[in-house]
Protein backbone atom coordinates (compact mmCIF):
# COMPACT_ATOMS: atom_id res chain seq x y z
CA UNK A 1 0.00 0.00 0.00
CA UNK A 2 1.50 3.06 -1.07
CA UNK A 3 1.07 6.08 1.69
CA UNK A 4 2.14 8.69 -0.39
CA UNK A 5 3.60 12.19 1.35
CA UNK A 6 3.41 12.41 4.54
CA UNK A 7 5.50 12.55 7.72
CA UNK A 8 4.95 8.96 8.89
CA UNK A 9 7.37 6.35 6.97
CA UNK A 10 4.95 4.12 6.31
CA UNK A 11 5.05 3.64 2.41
CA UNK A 12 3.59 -0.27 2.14
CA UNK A 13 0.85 -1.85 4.94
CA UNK A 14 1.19 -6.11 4.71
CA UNK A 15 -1.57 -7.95 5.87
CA UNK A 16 -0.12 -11.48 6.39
CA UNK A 17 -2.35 -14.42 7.74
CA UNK A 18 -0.26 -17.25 9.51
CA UNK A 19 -0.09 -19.37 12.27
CA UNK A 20 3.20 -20.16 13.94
CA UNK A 21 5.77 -18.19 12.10
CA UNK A 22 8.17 -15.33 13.00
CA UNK A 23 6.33 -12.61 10.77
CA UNK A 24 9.48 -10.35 10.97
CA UNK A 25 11.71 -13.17 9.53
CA UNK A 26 10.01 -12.54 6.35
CA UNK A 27 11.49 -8.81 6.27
CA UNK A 28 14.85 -9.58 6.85
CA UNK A 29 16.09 -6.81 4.49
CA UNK A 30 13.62 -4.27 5.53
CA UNK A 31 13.01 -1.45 7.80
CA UNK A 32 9.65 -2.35 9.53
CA UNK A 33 8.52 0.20 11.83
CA UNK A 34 5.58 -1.62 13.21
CA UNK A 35 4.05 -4.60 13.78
CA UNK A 36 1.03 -6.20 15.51
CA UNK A 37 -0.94 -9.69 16.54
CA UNK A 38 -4.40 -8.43 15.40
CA UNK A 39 -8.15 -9.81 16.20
CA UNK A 40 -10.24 -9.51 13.64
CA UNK A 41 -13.61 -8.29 13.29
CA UNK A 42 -15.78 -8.45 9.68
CA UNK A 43 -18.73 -6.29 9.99
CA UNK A 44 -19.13 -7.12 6.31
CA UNK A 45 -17.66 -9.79 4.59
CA UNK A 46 -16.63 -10.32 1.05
CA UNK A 47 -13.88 -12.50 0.13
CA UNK A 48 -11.15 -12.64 -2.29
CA UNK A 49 -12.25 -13.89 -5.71
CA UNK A 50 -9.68 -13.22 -8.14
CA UNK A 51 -6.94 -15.46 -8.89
CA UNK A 52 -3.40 -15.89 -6.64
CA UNK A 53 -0.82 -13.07 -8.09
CA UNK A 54 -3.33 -11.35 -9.66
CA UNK A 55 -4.13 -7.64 -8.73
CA UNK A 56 -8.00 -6.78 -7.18
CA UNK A 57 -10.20 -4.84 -9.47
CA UNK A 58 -11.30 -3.56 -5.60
CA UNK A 59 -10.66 -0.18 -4.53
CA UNK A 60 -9.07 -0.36 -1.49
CA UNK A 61 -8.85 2.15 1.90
CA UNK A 62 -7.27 1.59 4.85
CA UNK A 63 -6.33 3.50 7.78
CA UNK A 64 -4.34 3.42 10.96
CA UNK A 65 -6.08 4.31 14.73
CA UNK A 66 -4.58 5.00 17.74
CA UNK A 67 -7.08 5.61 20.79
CA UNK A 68 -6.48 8.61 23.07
CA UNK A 69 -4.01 8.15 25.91
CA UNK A 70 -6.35 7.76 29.03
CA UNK A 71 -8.29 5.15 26.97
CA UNK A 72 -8.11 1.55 27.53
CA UNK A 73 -7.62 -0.23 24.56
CA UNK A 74 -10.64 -2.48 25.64
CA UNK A 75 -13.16 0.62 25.56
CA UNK A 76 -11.89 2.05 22.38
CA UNK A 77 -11.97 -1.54 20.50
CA UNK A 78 -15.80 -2.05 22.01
CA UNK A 79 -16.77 1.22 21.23
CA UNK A 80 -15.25 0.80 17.58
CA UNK A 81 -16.87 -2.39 17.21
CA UNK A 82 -20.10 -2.07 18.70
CA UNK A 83 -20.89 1.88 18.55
CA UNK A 84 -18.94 3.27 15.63
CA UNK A 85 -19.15 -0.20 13.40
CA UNK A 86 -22.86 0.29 12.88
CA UNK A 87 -22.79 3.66 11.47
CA UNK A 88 -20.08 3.17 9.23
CA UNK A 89 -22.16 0.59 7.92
CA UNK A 90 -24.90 2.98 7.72
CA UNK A 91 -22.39 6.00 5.82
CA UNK A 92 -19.93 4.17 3.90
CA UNK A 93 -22.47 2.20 1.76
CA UNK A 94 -20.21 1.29 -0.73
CA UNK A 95 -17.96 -0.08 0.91
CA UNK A 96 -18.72 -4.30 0.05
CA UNK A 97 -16.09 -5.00 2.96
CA UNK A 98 -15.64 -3.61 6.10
CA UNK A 99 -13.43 -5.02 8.38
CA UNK A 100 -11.58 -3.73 11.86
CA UNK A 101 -8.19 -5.09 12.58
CA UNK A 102 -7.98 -4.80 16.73
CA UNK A 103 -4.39 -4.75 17.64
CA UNK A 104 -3.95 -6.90 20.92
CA UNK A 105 0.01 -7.50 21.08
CA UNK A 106 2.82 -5.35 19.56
CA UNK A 107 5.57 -7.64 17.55
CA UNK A 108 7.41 -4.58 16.83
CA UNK A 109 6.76 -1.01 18.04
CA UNK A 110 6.52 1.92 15.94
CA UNK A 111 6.64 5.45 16.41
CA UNK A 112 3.21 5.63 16.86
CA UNK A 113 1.35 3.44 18.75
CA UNK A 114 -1.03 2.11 16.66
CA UNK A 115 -4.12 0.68 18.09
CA UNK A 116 -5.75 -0.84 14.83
CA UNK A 117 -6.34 -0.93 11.30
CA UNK A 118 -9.44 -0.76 9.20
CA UNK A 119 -10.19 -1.81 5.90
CA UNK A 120 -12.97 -0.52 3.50
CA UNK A 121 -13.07 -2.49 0.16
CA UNK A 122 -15.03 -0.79 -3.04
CA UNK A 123 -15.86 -2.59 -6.36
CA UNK A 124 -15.41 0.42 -8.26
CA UNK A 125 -14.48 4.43 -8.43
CA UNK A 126 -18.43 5.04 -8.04
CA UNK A 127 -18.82 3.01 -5.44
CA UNK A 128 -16.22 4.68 -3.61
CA UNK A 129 -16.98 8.76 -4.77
CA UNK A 130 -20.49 7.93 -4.41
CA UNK A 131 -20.93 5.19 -1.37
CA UNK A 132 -18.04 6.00 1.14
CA UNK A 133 -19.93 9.00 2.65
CA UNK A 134 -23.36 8.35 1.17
CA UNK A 135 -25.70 10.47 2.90
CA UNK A 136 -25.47 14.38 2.63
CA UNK A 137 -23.96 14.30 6.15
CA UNK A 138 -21.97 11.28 6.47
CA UNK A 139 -18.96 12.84 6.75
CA UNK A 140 -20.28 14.93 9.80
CA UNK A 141 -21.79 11.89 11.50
CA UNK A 142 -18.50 9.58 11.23
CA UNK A 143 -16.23 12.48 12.11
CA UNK A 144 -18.20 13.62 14.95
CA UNK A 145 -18.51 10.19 16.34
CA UNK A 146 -14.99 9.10 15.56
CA UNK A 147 -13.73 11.96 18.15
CA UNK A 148 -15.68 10.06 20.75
CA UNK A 149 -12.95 7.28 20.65
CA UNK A 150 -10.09 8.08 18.69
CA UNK A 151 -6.95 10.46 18.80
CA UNK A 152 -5.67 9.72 15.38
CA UNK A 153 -6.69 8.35 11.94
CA UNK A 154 -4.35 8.09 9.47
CA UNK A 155 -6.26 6.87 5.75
CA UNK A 156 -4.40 5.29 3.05
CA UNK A 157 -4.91 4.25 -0.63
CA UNK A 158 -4.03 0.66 -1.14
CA UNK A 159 -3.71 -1.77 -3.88
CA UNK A 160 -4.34 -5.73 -3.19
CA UNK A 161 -2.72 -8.73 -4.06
CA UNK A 162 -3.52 -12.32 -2.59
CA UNK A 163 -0.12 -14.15 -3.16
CA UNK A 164 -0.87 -17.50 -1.38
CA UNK A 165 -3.38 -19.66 -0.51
């Protein structure tokens, strides 16, 4: 995922599902600057249905969280979940995948500590323009209640790739 300009470092974002293996053995030659064990939670599900190697057609926007600093992780991941989950379902209409990555144990730290990651997946350009802030005053609704629970959001544009089964 490419992050473009900004002040962060963070140029690619790897999802990698596994079970068992060191996940920063596979970036021997690169400068990670975070890593986390992450719970996930699909609020709406769509899976992969392209080939292995192949690019998505999917539009693809993710973004970084970080709760405030008198917040217990535990309150800002149920009030994510449970509170702000529903109306981003609600606003972000488009969006044929929404899905919250909680971050529950740090591998590696980064310079800022990340709480979790979200991912909104679009079939097309309309769908995105048109369905991630559907309603006249979406954008109000999910910026006014993400203050309630979050310190920073940091969005990204991202391209997809399945490599392996």
């Amino acid at each position: 995922m490419q992050g473009g300009a900004d002040d962060s470092g963070i140029l690619v974002i790897d999802e990698v599902w596994t079970d068992g293996i060191d996940v920063l053995s596979l970036y021997k030659d690169v400068n990670v600057i975070g890593a986390y064990e992450c719970k996930q939670v699909i609020l709406r599900p769509c899976y992969p249905k392209w080939s292995i190697g192949e690019k998505s057609h999917r539009i693809k926007r993710m973004g970084l969280l970080k709760c405030f600093d008198e917040q217990r992780p535990e309150d800002f991941f149920a009030y994510w979940e449970h509170i702000h989950g529903p109306k981003a379902l609600l606003h972000h209409i488009g969006a044929g995948i929404y899905m919250q990555n909680h971050f529950v144990k740090t591998i590696k730290s980064a310079p800022t500590e990340w709480n979790g990651s979200v991912s909104l997946c679009y079939w097309n350009v309309d769908a995105f323009q048109y369905g991630h802030f559907s309603r006249p005053n979406s954008m109000d609704v999910i910026k006014e209640d993400g203050s309630h629970f979050m310190d920073v959001f940091k969005a990204f544009y991202a391209e997809e790739y399945v490599i392996k089964k």
